[in-house]
Protein backbone atom coordinates (compact mmCIF):
# COMPACT_ATOMS: atom_id res chain seq x y z
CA UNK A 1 67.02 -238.43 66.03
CA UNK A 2 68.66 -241.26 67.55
CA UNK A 3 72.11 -240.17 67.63
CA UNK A 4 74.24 -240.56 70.97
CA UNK A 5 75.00 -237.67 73.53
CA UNK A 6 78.57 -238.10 71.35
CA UNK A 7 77.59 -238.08 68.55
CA UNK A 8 74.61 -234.98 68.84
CA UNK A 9 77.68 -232.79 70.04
CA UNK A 10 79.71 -233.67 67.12
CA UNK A 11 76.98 -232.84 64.56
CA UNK A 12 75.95 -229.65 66.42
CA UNK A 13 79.73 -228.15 66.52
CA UNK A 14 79.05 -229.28 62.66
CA UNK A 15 76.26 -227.26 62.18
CA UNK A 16 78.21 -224.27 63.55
CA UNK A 17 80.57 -224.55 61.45
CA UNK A 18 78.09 -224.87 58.55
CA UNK A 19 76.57 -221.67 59.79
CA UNK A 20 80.24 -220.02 59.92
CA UNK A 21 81.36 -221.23 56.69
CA UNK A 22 77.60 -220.07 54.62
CA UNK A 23 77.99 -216.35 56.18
CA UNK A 24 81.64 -216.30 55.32
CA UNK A 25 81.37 -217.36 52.05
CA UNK A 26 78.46 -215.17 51.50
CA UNK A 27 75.63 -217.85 50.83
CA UNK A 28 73.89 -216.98 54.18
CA UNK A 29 72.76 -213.28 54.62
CA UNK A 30 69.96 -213.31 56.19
CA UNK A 31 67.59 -215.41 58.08
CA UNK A 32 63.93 -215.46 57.70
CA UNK A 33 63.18 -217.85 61.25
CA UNK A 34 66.31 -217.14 63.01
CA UNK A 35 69.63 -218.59 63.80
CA UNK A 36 67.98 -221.16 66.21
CA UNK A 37 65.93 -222.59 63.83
CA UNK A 38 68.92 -222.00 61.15
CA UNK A 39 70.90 -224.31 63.09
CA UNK A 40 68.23 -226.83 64.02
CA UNK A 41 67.36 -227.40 60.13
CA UNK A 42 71.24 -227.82 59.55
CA UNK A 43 71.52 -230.55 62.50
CA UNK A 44 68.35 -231.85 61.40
CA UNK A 45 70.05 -232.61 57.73
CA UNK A 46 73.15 -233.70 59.54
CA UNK A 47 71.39 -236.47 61.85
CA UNK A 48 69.73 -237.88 59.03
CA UNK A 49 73.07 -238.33 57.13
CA UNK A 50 74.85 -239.39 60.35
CA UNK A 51 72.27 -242.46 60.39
CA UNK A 52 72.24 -243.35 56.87
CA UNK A 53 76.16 -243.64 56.64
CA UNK A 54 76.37 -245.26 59.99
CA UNK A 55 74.42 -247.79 59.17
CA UNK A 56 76.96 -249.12 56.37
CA UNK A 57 80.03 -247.85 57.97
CA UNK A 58 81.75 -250.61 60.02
CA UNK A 59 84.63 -248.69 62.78
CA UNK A 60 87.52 -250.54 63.82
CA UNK A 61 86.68 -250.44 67.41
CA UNK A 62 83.71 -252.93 65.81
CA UNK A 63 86.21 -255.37 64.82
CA UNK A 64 88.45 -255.62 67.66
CA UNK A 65 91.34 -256.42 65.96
CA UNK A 66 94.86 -254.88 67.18
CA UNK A 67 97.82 -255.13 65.04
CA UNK A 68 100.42 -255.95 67.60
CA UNK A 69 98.06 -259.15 68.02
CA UNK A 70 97.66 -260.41 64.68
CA UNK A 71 99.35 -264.31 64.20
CA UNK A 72 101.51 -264.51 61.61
CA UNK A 73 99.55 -266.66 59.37
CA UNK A 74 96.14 -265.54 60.55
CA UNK A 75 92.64 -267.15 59.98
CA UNK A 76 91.34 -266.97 56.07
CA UNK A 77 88.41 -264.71 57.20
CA UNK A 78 90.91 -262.19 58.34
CA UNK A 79 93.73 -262.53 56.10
CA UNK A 80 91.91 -260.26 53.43
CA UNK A 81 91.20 -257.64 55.71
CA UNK A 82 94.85 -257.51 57.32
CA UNK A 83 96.21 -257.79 53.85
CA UNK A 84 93.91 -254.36 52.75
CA UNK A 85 94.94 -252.62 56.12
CA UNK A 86 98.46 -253.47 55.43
CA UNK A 87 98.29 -252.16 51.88
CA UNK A 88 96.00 -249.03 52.42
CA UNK A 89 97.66 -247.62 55.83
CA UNK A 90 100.76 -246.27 54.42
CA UNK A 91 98.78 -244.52 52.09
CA UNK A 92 96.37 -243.09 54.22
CA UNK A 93 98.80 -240.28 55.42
CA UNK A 94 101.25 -239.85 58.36
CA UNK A 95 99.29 -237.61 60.71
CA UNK A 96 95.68 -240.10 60.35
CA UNK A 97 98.31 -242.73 60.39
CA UNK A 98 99.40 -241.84 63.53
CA UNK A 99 96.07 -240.75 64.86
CA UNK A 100 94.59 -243.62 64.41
CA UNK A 101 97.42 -245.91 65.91
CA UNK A 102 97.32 -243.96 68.95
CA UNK A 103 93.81 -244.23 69.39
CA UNK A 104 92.75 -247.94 68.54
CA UNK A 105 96.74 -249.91 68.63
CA UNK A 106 97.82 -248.05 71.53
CA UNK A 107 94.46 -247.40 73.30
CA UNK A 108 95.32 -244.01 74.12
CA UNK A 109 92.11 -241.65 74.96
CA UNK A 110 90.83 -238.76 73.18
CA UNK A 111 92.44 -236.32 75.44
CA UNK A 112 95.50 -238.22 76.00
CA UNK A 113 95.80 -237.96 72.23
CA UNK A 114 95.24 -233.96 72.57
CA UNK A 115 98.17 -233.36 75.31
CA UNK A 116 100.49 -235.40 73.40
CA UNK A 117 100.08 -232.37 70.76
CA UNK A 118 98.76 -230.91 67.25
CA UNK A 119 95.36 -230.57 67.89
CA UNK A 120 93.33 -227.20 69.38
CA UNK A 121 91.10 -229.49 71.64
CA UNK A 122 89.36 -233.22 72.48
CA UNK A 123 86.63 -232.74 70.17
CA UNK A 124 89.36 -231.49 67.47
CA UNK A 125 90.76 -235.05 68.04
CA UNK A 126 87.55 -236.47 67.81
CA UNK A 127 86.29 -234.71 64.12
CA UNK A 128 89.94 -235.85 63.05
CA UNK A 129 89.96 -239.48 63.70
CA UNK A 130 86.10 -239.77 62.76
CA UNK A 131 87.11 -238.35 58.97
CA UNK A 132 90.24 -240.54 59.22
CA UNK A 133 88.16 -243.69 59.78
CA UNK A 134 85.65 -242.30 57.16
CA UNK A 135 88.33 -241.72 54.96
CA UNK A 136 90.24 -245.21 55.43
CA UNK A 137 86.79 -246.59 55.34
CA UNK A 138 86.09 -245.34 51.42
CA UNK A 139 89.69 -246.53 50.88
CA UNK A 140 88.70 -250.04 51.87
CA UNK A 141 85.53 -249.99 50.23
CA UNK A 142 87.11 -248.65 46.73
CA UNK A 143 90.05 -251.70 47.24
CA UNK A 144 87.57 -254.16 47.45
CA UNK A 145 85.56 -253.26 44.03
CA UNK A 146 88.73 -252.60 42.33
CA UNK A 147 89.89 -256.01 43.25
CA UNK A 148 86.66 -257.80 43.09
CA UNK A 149 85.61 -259.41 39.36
CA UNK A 150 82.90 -257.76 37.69
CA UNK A 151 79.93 -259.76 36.82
């Protein structure tokens, strides 16, 4: 499908979880293939999402830009986006905050993140600053309409 090794680990631990969540809930109680091919329909589903938001989504590791380096009167391409970041990451919530700043301001790695505490393993650390970026990523994108004129 495309995806990295990364990535196809993430979206099978999400498929699990699918699976988990649909016989907890009740939805799921019984299966007429199996649980393999259960679980290969649900990453199936989740691949093709993964590439249709991904191809949209822009990360910060894409832009390369580290707060601790930005000038104080920086280029007129950038200002906007330093000017949203500085608005929307107080908002975004102390423990993504923090998550975030550890990972892409402080370059520390996904397990140093996990032994500094909080989280139950690397790819816990992982799911959390992927829906962080997602989540600071639909912040940005709802700033910009609100701000931009209709026409």
């Amino acid at each position: 499908f495309g995806v990295s090794q990364e990535d196809a680990v993430d979206i099978f631990q999400q498929a699990v979880l699918v699976l988990y969540h649909n016989t907890a809930n009740g939805k799921l109680t019984e299966l007429s293939s199996g649980i393999k091919a259960y679980l290969f329909g649900v990453m199936r589903l989740k691949c093709l999402e993964f590439a249709r938001t991904s191809r949209k989504t822009i990360y910060p590791e894409d832009l390369h830009i580290s707060l601790a380096t930005i000038p104080d009167e920086p280029m007129e391409e950038e200002s906007q986006l330093i000017s949203v970041l500085k608005t929307l990451l107080p908002t975004l919530g102390a423990s993504c905050r923090q998550l975030l700043e550890q990972y892409y301001y402080k370059n520390k790695s996904i397990h140093e993140i996990f032994e500094l505490g909080g989280y139950s393993g690397d790819n816990s650390v992982k799911t959390q600053k992927h829906k962080c970026v997602k989540r600071l990523h639909s912040m940005i994108l709802e700033h910009i309409s609100i701000k931009r004129p209709e026409n």
